[in-house]
Protein backbone atom coordinates (compact mmCIF):
# COMPACT_ATOMS: atom_id res chain seq x y z
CA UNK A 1 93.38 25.88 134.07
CA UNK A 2 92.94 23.96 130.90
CA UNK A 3 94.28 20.85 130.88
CA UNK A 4 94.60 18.63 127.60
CA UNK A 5 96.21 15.17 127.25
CA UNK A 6 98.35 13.54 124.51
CA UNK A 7 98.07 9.74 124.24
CA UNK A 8 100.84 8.80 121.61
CA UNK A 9 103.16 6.23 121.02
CA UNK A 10 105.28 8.16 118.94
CA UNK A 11 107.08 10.16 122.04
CA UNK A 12 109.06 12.44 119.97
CA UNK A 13 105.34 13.30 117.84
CA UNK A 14 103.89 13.84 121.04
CA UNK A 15 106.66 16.26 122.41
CA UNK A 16 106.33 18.28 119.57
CA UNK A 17 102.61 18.75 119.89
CA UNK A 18 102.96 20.06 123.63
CA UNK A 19 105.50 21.89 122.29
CA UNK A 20 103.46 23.61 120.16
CA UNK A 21 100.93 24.00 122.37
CA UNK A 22 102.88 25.65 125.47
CA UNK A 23 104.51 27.90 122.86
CA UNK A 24 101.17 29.30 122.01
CA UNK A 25 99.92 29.68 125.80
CA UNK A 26 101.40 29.42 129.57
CA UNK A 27 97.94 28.74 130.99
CA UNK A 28 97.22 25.02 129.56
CA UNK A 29 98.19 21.96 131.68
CA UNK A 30 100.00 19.43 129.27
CA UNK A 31 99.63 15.85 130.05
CA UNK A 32 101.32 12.73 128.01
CA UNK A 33 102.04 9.22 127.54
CA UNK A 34 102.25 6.50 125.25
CA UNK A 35 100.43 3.76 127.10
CA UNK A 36 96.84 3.13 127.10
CA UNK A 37 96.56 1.87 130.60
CA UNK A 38 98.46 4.89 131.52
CA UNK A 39 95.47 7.23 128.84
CA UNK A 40 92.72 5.98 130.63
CA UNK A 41 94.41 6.06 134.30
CA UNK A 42 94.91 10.47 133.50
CA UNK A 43 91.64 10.77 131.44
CA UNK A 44 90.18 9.31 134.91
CA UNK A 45 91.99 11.28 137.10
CA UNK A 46 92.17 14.47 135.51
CA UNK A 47 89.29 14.77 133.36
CA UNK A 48 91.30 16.56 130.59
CA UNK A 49 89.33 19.29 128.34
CA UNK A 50 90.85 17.71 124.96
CA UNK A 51 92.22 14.76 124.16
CA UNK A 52 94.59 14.25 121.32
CA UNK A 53 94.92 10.34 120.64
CA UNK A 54 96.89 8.47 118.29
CA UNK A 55 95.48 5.38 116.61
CA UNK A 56 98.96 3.98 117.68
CA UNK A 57 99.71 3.35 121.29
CA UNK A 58 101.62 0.95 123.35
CA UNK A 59 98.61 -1.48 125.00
CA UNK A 60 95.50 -1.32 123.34
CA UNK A 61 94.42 0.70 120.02
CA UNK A 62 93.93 4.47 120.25
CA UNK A 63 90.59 3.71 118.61
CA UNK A 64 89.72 1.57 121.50
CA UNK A 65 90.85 4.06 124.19
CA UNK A 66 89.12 6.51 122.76
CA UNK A 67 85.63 4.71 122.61
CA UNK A 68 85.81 3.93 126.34
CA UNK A 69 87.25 7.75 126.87
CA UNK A 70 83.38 8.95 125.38
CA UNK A 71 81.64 6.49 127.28
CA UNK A 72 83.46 7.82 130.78
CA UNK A 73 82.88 11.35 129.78
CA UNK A 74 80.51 13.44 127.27
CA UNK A 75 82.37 16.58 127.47
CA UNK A 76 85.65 16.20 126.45
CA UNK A 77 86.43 16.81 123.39
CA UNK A 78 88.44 14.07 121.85
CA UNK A 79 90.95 14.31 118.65
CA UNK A 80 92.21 11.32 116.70
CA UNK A 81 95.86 11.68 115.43
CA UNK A 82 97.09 9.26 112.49
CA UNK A 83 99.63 9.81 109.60
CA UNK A 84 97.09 7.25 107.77
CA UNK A 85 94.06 8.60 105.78
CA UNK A 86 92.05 5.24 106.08
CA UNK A 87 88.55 4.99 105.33
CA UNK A 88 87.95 2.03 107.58
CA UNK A 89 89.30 4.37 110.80
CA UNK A 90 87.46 7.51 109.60
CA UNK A 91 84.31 5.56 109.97
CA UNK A 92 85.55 4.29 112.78
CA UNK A 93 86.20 7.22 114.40
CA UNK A 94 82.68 9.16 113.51
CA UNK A 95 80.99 6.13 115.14
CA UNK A 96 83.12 6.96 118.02
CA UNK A 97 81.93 10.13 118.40
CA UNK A 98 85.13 11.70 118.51
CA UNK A 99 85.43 16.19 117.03
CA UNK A 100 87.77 15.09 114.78
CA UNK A 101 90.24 13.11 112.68
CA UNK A 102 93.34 14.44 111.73
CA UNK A 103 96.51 13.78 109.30
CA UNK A 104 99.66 14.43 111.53
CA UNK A 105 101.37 16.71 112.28
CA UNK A 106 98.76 19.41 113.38
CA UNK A 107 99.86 22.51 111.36
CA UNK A 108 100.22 25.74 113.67
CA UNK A 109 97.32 27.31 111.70
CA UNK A 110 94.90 24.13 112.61
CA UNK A 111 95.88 23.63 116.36
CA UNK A 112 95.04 27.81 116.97
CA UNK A 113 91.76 27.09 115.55
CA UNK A 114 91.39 23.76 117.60
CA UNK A 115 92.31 25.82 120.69
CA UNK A 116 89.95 28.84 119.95
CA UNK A 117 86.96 26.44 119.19
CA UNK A 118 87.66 24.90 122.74
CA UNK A 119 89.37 27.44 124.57
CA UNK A 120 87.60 30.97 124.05
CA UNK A 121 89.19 34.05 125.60
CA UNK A 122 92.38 31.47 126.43
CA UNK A 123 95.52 34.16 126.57
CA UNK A 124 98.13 33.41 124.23
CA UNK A 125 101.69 34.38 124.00
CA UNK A 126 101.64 37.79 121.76
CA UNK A 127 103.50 37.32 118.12
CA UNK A 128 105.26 40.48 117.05
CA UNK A 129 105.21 40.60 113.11
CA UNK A 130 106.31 43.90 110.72
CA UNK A 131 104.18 45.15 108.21
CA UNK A 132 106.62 43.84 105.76
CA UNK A 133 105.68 40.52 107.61
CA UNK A 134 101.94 40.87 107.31
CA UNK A 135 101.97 41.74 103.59
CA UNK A 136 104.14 38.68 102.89
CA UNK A 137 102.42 36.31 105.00
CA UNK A 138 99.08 37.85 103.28
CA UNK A 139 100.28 37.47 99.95
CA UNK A 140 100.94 33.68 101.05
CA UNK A 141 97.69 33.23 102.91
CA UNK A 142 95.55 34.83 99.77
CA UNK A 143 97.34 31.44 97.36
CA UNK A 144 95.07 29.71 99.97
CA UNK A 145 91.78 30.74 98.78
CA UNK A 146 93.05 29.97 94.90
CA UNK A 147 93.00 26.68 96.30
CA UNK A 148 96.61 25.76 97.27
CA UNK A 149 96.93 23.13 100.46
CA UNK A 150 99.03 25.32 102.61
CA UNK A 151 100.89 28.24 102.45
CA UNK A 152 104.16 27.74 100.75
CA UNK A 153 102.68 25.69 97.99
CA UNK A 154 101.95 28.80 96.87
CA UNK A 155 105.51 29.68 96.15
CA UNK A 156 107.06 26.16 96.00
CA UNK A 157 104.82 23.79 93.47
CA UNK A 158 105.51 27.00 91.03
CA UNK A 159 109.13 26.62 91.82
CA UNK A 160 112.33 25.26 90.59
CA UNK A 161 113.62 23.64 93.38
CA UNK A 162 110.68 21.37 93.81
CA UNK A 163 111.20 20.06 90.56
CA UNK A 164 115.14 19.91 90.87
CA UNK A 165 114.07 17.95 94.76
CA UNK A 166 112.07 15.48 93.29
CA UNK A 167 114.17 14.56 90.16
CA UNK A 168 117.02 14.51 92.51
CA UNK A 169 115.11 11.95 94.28
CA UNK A 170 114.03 9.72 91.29
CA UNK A 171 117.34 9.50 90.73
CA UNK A 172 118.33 8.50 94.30
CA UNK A 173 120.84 11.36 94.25
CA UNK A 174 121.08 12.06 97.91
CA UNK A 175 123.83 14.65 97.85
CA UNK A 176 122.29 16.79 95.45
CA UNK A 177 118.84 16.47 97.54
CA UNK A 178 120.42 17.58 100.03
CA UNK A 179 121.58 20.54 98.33
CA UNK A 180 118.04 21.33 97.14
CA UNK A 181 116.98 20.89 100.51
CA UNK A 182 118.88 23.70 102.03
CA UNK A 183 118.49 25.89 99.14
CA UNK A 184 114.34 25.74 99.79
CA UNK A 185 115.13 26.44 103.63
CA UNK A 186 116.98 29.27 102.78
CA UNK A 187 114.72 30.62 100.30
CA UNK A 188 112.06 31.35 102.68
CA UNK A 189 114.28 32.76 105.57
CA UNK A 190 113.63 36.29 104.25
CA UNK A 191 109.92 35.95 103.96
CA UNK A 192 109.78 37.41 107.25
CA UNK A 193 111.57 38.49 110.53
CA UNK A 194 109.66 36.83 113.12
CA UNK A 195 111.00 34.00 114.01
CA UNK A 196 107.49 31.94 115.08
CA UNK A 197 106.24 33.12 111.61
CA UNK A 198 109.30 31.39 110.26
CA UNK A 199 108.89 28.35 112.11
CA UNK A 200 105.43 27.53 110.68
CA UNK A 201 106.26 28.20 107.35
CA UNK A 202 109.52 25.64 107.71
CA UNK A 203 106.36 22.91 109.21
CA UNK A 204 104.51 23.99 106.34
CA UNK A 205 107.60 23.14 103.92
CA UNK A 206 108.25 19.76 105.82
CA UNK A 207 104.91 18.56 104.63
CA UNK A 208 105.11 19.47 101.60
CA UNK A 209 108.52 18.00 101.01
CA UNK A 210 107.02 15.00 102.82
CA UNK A 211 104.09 14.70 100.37
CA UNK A 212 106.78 14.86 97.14
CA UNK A 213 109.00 12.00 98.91
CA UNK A 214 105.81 9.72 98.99
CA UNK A 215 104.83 10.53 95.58
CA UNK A 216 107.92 9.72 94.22
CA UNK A 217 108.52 7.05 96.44
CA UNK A 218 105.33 5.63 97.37
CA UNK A 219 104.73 2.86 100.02
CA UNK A 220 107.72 1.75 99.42
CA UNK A 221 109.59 3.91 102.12
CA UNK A 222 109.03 4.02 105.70
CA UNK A 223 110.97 7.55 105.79
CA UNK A 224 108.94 10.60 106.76
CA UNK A 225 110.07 14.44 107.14
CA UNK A 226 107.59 14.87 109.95
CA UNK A 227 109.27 12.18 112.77
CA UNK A 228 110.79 14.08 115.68
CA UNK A 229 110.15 17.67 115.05
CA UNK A 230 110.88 18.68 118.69
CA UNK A 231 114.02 20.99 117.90
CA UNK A 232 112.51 23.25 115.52
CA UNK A 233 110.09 24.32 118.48
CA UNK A 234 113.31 24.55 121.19
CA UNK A 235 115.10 27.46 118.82
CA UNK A 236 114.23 30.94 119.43
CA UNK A 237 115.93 32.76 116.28
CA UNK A 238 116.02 32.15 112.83
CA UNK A 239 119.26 31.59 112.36
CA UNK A 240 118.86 28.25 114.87
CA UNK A 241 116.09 27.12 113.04
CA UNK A 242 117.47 27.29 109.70
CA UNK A 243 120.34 25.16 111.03
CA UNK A 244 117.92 22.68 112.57
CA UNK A 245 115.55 22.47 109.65
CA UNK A 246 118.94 21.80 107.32
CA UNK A 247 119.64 19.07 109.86
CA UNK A 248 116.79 17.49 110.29
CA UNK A 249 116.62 17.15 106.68
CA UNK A 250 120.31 15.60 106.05
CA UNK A 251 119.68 13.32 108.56
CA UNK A 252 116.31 12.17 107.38
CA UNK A 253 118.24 11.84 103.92
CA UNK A 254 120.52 9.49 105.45
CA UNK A 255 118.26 7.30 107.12
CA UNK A 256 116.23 7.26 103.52
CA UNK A 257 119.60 6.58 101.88
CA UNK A 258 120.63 3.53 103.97
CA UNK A 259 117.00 1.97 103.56
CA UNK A 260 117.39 2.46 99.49
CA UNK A 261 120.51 1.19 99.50
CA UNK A 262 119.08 -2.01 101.13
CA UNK A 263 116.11 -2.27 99.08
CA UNK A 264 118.52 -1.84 95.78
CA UNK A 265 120.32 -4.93 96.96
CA UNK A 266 117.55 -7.04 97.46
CA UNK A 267 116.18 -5.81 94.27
CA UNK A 268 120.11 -6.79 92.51
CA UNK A 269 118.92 -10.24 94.09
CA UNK A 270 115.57 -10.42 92.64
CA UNK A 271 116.39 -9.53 89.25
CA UNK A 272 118.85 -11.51 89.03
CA UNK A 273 116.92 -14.61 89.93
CA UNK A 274 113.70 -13.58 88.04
CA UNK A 275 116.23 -13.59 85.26
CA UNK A 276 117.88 -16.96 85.75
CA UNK A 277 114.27 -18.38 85.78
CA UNK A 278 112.51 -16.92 83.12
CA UNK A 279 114.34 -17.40 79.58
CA UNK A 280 111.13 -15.94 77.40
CA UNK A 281 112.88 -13.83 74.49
CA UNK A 282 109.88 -10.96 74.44
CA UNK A 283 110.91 -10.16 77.91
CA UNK A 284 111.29 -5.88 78.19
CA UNK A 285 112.24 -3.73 80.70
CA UNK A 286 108.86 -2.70 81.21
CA UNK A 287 107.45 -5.61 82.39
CA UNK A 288 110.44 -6.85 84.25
CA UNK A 289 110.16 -3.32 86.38
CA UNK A 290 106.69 -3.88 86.83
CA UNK A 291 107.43 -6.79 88.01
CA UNK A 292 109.99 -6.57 90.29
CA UNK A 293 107.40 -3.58 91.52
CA UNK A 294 110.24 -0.17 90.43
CA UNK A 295 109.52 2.30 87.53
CA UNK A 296 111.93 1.53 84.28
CA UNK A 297 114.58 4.60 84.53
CA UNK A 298 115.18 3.21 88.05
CA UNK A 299 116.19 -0.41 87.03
CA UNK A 300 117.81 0.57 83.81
CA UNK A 301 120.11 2.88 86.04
CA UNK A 302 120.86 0.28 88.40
CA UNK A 303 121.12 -2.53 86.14
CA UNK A 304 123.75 -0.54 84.34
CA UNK A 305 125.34 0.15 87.51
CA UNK A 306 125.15 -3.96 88.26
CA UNK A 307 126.58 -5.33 85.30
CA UNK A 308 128.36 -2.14 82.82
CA UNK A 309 125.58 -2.97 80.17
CA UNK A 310 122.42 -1.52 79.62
CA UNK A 311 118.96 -3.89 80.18
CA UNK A 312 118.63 -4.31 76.43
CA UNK A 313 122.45 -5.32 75.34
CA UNK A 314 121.29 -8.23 77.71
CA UNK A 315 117.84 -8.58 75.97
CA UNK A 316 120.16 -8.82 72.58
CA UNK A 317 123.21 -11.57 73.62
CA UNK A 318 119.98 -13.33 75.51
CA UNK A 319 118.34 -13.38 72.05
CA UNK A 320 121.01 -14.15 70.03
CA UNK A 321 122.81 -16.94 72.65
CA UNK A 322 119.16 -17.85 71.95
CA UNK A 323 119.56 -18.03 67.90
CA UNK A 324 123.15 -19.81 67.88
CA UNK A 325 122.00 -22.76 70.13
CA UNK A 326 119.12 -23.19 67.47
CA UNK A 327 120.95 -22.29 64.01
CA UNK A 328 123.18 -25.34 65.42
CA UNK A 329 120.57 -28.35 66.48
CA UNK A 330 117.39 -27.44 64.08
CA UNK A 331 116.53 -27.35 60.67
CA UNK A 332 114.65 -24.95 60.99
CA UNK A 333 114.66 -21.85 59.04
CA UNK A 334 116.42 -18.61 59.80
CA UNK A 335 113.66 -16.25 59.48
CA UNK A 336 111.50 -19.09 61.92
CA UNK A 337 114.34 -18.80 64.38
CA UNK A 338 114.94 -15.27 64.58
CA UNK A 339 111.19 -14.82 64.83
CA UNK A 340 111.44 -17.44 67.73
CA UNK A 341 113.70 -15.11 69.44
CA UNK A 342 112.20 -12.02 69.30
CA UNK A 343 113.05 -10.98 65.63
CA UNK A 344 109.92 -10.85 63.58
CA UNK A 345 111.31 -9.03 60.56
CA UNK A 346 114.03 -11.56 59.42
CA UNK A 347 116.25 -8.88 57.76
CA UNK A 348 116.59 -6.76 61.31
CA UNK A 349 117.54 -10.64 62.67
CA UNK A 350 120.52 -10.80 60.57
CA UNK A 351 121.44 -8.05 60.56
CA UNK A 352 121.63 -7.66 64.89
CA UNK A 353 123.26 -11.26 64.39
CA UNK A 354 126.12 -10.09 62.08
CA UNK A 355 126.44 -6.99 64.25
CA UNK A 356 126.87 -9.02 67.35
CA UNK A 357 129.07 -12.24 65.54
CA UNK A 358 130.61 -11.13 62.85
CA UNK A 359 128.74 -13.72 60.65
CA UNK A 360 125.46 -14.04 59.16
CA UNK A 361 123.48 -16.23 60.59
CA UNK A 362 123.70 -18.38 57.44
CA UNK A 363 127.48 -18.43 57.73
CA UNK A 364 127.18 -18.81 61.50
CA UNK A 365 125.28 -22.34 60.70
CA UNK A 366 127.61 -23.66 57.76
CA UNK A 367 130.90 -23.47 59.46
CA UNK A 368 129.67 -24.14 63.35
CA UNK A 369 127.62 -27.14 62.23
């Protein structure tokens, strides 16, 4: 029998790939851990036909497992799992000598070709699809070779709700992501009737989902779609998996909700300070959200939200708190003062000052002084 281990420290991860892999074929033996010690102890043992290894484990690094795994035997064939594309372990990992080095998850259509290439002739459970099925699923699977990355990109980058999803999510409106969310889900629940086809194409929607939350987001969030999979592979109809797709997704939602909503109060902090400390009048919003390391509609939102005033009502009393304190212990002239605050063209000085005092500057001067 065909026997493949899964050294991973992310349990639920690894429980999805054997998952996957017993729901394509009864005749492989499934091995896993999460421990090196415990890796090297089955590799020895059992003398598994693949390995699938993740960089992370708990003892040593996966890279490290995996070097001594080649050096104990020639002929397995040895996968490295990550969710980071890093040069440094690519290299790493072709000086190995490890088959290959893969993004996580393993998409269904990648770990059929993985078993074929090392498994020929291996039975595997039989699929039942419609026509109707095959001519949808063609019609997706031909947006493949026009160069889309998977399937449903083919439908969803030309779509609405991908747009409405990530706008949603610039604007950190959770509730109405979630919304988009299930409307996606449910768009695709009558690309087919089988319910396995249906279950790849929700993976294949999870990614790319995932792939819009980091561009919006970045490295700034530790959330991912793809963490703990293992329930869409327990349901057996469609109906099942639509509800645990639309689950999974609310509560990955929540957990990226509660980590924004600490990061927007450290970032109330920061501000804050950076503003107490630094008094310089050509300060914008610009380069006080480059700064503090957010994009400018995100801190003019929540500095709104903060204080009831937008950034640049605080820009103008700075400035013009600013121009009082001067009109009333210098000499100096009024155009030199409200160019020292900000206000090159002396007219548009006096008249923000008037606008904001009630007095010309002028005025302001005669009877304060």
């Amino acid at each position: 029998m065909p026997k493949i281990l899964i050294a991973d420290q992310d349990r639920a991860s690894a429980e999805t790939l054997r998952a996957q892999i017993t729901g394509i074929s009864d005749e492989i033996s499934v091995m896993q851990t999460d421990s090196s010690n415990e890796a090297l102890d089955l590799f020895e043992r059992t003398k598994p036909d693949v390995v699938f290894i993740n960089i992370a484990l708990n003892g040593a690094n996966g890279l490290v497992v995996a070097r001594q795994m080649t050096h104990m035997s020639v002929n397995t064939k040895i996968y490295i799992l990550t969710e980071y594309d890093y040069f440094s372990y690519v290299q790493e990992a072709i000086t190995i000598g490890v088959k290959e080095y893969i993004l996580k998850p393993i998409l269904p259509d990648k770990l059929h070709r993985i078993l074929d290439q090392n498994f020929p002739g291996l039975n595997k459970k039989t699929i039942h699809k419609t026509n109707s099925d095959r001519k949808k699923v063609a019609y997706m699977d031909d947006g493949l070779q026009r160069g889309y990355a998977s399937r449903t990109d083919v439908i969803f980058f030309n779509d609405d709700y991908q747009t409405e999803l990530v706008h949603e999510l610039q604007f950190m409106d959770f509730t109405e992501a979630r919304r988009e969310g299930h409307m996606i889900f449910n768009r695709f629940y009558d690309i087919t009737d089988d319910v396995d086809t249906y279950r790849e194409i929700l993976l294949e929607l999870f990614v790319v989902i995932n792939r819009c939350i980091k561009n919006v987001f970045g490295k700034s969030t530790k959330f991912s779609m793809l963490a703990n999979l293992s329930n869409l592979f327990k349901s057996t109809d469609k109906e099942t998996l639509l509800t645990a797709a639309c689950e999974q997704f609310d509560t990955a939602m929540n957990r990226m909700e509660e980590e924004k909503l600490m990061e927007a109060d450290e970032l109330k902090l920061r501000v804050f300070n950076y503003l107490n400390r630094n008094t310089a009048y050509d300060m914008s919003l610009n380069s006080l959200a480059e700064n503090m390391g957010v994009s400018a509609t995100y801190l003019s939102r929540k500095y709104k939200e903060w204080t009831g005033n937008t950034f640049s009502e605080y820009i103008t009393n700075h400035r013009m708190n600013a121009a009082k304190t001067l009109l009333l212990t210098t000499q100096e002239t009024v155009k030199a003062i409200g160019a020292k605050v900000g206000y090159p063209d002396s007219n548009y000085f006096c008249r923000v000052f008037k606008k904001k005092t009630g007095q010309s500057p002028q005025y302001y001067r005669l009877v304060n002084s």
